[in-house]
C-alpha atoms as a PDB file:
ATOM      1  CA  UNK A   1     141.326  63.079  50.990  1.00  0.00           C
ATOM      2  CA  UNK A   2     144.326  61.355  52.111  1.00  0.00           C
ATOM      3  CA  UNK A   3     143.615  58.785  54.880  1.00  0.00           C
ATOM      4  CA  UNK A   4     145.349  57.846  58.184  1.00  0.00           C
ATOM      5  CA  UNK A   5     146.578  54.547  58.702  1.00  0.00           C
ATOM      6  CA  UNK A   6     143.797  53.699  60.634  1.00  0.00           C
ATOM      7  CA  UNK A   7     141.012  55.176  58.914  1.00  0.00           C
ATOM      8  CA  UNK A   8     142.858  52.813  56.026  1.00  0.00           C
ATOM      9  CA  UNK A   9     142.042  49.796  57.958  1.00  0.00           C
ATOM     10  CA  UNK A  10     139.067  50.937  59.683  1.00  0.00           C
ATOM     11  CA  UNK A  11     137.558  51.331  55.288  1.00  0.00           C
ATOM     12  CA  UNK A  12     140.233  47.716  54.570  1.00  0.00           C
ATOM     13  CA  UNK A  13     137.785  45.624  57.563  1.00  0.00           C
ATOM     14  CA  UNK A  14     134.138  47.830  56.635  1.00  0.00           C
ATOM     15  CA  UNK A  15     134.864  46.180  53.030  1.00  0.00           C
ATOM     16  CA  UNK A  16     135.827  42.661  54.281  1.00  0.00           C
ATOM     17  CA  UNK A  17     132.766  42.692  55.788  1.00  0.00           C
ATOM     18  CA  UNK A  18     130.600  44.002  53.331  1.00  0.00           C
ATOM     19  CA  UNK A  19     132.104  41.416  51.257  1.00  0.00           C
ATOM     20  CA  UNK A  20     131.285  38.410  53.747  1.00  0.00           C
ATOM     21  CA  UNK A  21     128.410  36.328  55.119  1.00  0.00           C
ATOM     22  CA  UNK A  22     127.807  38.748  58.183  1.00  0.00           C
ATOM     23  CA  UNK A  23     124.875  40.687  58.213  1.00  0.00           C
ATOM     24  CA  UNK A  24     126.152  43.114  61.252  1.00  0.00           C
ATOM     25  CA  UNK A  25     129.705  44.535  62.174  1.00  0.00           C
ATOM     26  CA  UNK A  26     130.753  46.740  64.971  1.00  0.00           C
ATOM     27  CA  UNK A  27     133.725  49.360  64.395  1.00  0.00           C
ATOM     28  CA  UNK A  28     134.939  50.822  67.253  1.00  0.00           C
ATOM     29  CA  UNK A  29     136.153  54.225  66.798  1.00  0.00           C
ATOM     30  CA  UNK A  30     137.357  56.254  69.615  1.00  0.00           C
ATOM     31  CA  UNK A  31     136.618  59.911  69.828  1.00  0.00           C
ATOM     32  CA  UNK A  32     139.079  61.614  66.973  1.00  0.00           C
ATOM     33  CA  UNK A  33     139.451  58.919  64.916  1.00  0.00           C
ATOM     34  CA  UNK A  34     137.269  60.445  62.428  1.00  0.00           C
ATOM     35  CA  UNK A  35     134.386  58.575  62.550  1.00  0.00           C
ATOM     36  CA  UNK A  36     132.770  61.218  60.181  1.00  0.00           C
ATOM     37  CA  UNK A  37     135.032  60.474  57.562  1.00  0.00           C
ATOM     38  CA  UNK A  38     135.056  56.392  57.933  1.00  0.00           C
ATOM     39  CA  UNK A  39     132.008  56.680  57.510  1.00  0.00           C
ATOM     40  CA  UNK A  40     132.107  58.581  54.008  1.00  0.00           C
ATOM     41  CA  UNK A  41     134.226  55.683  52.699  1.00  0.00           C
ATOM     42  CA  UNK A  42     131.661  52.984  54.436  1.00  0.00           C
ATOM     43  CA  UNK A  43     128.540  54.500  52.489  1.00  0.00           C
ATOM     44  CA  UNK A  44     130.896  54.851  49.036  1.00  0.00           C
ATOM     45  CA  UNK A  45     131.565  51.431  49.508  1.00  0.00           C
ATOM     46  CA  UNK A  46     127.742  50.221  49.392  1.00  0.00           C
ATOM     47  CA  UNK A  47     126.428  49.827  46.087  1.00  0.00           C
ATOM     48  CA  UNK A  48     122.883  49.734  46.832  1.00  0.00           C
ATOM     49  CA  UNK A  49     120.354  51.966  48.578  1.00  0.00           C
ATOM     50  CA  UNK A  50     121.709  53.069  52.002  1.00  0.00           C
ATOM     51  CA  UNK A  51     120.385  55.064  55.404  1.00  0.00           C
ATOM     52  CA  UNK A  52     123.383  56.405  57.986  1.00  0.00           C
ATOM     53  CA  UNK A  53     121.543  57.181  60.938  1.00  0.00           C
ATOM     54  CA  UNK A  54     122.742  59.148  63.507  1.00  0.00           C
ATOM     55  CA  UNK A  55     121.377  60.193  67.148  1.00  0.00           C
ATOM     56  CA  UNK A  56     120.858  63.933  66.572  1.00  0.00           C
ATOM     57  CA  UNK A  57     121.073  66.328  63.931  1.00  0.00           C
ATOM     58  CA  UNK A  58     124.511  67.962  64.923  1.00  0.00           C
ATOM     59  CA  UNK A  59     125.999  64.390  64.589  1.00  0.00           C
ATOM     60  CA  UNK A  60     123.882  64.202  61.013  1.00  0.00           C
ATOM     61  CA  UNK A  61     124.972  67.665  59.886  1.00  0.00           C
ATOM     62  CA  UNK A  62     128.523  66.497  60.564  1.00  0.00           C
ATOM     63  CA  UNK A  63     128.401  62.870  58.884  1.00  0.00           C
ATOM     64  CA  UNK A  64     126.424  64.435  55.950  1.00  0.00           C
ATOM     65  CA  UNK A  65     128.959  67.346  55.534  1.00  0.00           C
ATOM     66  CA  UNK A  66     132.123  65.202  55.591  1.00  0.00           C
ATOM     67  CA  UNK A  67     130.046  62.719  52.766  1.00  0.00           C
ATOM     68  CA  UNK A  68     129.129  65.573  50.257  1.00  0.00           C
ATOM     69  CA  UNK A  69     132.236  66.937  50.139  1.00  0.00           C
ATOM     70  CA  UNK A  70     133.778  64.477  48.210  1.00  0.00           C
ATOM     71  CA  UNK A  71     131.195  65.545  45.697  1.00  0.00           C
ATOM     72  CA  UNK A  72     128.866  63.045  46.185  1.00  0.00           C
ATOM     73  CA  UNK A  73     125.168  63.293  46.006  1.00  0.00           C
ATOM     74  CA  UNK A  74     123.350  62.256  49.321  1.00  0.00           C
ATOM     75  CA  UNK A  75     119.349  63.341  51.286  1.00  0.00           C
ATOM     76  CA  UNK A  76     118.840  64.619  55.000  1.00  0.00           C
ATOM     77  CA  UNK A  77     115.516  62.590  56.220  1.00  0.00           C
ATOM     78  CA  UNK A  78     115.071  65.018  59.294  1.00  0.00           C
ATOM     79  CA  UNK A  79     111.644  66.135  61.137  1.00  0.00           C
ATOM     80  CA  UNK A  80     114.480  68.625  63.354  1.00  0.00           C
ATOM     81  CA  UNK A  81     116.261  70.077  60.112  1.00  0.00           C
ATOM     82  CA  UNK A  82     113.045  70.179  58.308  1.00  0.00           C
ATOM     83  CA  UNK A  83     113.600  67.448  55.339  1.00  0.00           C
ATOM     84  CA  UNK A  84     112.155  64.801  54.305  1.00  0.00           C
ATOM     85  CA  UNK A  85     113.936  63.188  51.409  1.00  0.00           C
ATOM     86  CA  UNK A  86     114.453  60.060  50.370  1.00  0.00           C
ATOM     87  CA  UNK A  87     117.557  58.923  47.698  1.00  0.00           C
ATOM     88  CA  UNK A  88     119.976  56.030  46.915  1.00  0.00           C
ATOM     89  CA  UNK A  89     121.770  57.315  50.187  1.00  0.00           C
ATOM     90  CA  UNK A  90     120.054  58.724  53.073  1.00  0.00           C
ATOM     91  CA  UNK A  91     121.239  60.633  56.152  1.00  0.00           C
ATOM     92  CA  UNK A  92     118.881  60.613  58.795  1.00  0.00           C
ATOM     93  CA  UNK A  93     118.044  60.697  62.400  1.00  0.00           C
ATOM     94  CA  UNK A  94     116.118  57.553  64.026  1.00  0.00           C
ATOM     95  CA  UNK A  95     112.958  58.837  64.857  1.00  0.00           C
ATOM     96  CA  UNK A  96     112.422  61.016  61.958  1.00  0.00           C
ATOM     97  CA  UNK A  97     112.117  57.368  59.360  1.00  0.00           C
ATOM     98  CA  UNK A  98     110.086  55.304  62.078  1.00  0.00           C
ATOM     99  CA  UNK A  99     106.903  56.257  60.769  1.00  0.00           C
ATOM    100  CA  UNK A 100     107.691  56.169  56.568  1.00  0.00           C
ATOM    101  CA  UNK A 101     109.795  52.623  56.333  1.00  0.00           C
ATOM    102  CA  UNK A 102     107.254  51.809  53.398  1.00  0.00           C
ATOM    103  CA  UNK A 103     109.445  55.077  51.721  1.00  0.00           C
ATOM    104  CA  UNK A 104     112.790  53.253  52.207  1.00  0.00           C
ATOM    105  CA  UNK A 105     111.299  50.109  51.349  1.00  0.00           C
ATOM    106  CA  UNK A 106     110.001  51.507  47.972  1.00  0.00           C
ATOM    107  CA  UNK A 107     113.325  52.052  46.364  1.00  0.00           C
ATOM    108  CA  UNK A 108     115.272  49.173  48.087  1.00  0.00           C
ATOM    109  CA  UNK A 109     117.064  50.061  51.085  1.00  0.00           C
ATOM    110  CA  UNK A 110     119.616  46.916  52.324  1.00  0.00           C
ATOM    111  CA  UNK A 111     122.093  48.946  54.645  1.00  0.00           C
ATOM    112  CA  UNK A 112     122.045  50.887  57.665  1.00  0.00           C
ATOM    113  CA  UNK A 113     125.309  52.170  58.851  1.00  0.00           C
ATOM    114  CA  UNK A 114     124.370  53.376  62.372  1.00  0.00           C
ATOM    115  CA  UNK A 115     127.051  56.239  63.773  1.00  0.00           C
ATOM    116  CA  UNK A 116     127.035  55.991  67.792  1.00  0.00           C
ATOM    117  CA  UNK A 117     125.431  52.449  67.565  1.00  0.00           C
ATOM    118  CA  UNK A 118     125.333  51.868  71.561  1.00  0.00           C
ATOM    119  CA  UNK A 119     122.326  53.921  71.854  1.00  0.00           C
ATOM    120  CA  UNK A 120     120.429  51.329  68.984  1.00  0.00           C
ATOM    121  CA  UNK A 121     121.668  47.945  70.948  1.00  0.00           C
ATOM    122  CA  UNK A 122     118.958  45.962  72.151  1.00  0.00           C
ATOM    123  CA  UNK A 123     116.662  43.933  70.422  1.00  0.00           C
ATOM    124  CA  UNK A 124     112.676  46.146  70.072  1.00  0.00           C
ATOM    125  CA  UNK A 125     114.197  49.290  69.830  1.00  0.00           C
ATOM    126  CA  UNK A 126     113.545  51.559  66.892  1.00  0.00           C
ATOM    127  CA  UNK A 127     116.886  50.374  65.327  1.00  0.00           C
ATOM    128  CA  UNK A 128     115.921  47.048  65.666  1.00  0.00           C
ATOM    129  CA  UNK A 129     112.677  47.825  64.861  1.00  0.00           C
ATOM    130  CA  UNK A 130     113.921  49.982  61.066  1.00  0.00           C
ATOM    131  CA  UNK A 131     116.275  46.803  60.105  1.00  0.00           C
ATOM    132  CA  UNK A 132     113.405  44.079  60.953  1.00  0.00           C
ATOM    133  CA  UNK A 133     110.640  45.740  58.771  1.00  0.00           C
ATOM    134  CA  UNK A 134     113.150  46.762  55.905  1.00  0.00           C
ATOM    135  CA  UNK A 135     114.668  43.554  55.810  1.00  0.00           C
ATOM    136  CA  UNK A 136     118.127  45.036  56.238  1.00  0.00           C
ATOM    137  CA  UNK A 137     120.936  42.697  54.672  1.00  0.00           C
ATOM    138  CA  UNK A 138     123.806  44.772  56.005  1.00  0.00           C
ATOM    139  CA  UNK A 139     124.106  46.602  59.603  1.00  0.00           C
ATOM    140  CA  UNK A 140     126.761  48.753  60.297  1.00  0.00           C
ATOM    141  CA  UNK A 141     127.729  50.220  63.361  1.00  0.00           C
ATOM    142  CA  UNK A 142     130.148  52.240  64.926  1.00  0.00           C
ATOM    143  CA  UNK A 143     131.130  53.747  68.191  1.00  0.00           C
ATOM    144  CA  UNK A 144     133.475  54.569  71.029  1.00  0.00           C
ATOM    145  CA  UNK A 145     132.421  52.998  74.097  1.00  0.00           C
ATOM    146  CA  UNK A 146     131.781  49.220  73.080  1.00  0.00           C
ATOM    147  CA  UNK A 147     130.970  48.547  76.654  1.00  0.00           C
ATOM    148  CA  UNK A 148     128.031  49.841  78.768  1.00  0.00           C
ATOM    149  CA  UNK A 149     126.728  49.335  82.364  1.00  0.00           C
ATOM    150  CA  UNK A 150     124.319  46.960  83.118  1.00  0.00           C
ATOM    151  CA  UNK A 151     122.077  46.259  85.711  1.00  0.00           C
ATOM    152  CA  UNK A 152     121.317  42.592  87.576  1.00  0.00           C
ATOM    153  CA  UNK A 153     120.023  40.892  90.876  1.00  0.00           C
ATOM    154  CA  UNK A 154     123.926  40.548  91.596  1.00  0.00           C
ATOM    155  CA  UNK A 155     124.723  44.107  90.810  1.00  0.00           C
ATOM    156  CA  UNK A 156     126.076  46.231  88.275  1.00  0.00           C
ATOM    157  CA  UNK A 157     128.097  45.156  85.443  1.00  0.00           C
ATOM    158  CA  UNK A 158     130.305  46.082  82.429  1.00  0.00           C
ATOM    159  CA  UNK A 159     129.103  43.976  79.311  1.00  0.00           C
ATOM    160  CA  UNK A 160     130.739  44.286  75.568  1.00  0.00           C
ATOM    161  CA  UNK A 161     127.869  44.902  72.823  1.00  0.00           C
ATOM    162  CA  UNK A 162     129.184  41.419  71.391  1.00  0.00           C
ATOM    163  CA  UNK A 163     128.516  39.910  74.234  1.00  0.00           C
ATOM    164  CA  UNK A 164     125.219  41.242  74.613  1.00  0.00           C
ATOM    165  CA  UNK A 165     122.101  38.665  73.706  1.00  0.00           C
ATOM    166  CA  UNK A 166     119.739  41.360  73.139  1.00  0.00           C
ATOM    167  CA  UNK A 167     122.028  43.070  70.918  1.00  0.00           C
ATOM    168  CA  UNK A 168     121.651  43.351  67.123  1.00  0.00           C
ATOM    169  CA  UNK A 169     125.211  44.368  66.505  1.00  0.00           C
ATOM    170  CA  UNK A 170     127.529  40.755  67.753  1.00  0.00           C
ATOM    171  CA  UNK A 171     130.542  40.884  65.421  1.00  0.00           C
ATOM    172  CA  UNK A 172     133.309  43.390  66.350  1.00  0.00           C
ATOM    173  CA  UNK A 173     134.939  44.098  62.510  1.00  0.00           C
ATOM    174  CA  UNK A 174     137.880  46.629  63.603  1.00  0.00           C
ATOM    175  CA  UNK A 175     139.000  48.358  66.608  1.00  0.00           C
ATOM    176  CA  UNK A 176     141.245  51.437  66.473  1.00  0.00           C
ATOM    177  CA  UNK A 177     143.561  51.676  69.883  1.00  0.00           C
ATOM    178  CA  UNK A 178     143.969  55.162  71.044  1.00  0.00           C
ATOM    179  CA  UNK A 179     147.991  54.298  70.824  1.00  0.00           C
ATOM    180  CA  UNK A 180     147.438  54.658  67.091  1.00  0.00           C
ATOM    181  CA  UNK A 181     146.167  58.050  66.620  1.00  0.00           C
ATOM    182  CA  UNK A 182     147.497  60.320  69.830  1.00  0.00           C
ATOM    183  CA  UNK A 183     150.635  61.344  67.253  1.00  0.00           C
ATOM    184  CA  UNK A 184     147.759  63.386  65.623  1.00  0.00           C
ATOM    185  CA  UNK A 185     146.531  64.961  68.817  1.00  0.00           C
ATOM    186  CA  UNK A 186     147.758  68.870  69.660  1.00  0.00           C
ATOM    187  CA  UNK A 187     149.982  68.316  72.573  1.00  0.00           C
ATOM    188  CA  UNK A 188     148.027  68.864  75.992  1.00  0.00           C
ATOM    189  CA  UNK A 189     149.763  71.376  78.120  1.00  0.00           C
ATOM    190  CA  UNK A 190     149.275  70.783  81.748  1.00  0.00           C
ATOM    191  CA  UNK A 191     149.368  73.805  84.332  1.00  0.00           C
ATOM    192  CA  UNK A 192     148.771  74.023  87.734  1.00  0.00           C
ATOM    193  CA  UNK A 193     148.264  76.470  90.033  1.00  0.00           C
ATOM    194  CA  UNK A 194     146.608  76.937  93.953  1.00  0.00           C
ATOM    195  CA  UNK A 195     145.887  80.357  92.871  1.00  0.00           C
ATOM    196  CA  UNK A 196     141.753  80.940  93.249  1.00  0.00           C
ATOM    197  CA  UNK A 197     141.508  77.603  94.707  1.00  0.00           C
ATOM    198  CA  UNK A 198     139.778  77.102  97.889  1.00  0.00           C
ATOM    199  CA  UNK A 199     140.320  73.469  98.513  1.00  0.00           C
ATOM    200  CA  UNK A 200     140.073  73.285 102.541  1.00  0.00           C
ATOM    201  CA  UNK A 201     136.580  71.180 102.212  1.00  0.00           C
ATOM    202  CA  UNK A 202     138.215  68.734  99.875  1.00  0.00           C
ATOM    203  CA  UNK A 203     138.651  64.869 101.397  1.00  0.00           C
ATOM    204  CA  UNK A 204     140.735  62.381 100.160  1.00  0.00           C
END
């Protein structure tokens, strides 16, 4: 697999960290980055027991499919896909582990790399919940939208996941612009036409 420039430094900045006194890191990825494959070179980089978690088992298919085939060895923990396994690395969706950490804790586990890591946040959620009662050394996360809504007596407003008290991921690690990868992108052809369109209700 030959890597893009940014996946290089995306892998470059998951190893710095791996390598420092941080126990959390945010990589923000933006959608075609390949996120699937970053995150193949962040679990090969990990030399002890390991879980990626992911949201849903599409997103787990996909991480777990871009891992194995570089010929590496690697277990689906899934109630949806039907498997329960456990090994030295571990794809698997959040609420699946929740109720067999002392499985994970049996043979070691010290990572979590955490694909779409928004939706895991704040502190008491399940996320929080896996790396508190596995005594998780490293957390990785990565996703796309770094910044979510929140909600206050003053209003609404935007908040960085770094900025965030409640939130177990604090130290942004790499950031990949969209500048940097649009070269790879299939050209988007525009058209227009009123043809069909019925736009008389339509306000400005």
């Amino acid at each position: 697999m030959i890597l893009r420039p940014n996946q290089i430094q995306a892998v470059k900045d998951i190893n710095d960290f791996i390598h420092s006194d941080m126990d959390n890191g945010i990589v923000v990825s933006p959608v075609a980055t390949g996120k699937s494959i970053i995150i193949a070179e962040a679990v090969k980089l990990f030399n002890t027991p390991t879980i990626c978690l992911q949201p849903n088992k599409e997103l787990l298919k996909q991480n777990y499919g871009k891992y194995t085939s570089y010929g590496f060895e690697a277990s689906i923990y899934s109630a949806s896909l039907k498997r329960r396994e456990v090994g030295q690395v571990t794809f698997a969706t959040i609420g699946s582990i929740v109720s067999d950490l002392d499985s994970f804790r049996d043979i070691g586990v010290q990572n979590i790399i955490a694909d779409e890591a928004h939706f895991g946040v704040k502190e008491g959620n399940q996320l929080a919940e896996v790396c508190k009662t596995l005594k998780i050394k490293k957390k990785l996360g990565l996703t796309a939208t770094p910044i979510f809504l929140r909600n206050s007596q003053e209003g609404c407003f935007l908040q960085m996941m770094s900025n965030n008290r409640e939130s177990i991921f604090r130290n942004i690690i790499h950031v990949t612009q969209i500048q940097d990868i649009q070269k790879y992108w299939t050209p988007i052809n525009y058209r227009f036409s009123k043809e069909g369109v019925h736009d008389s209700m339509l306000k400005l």
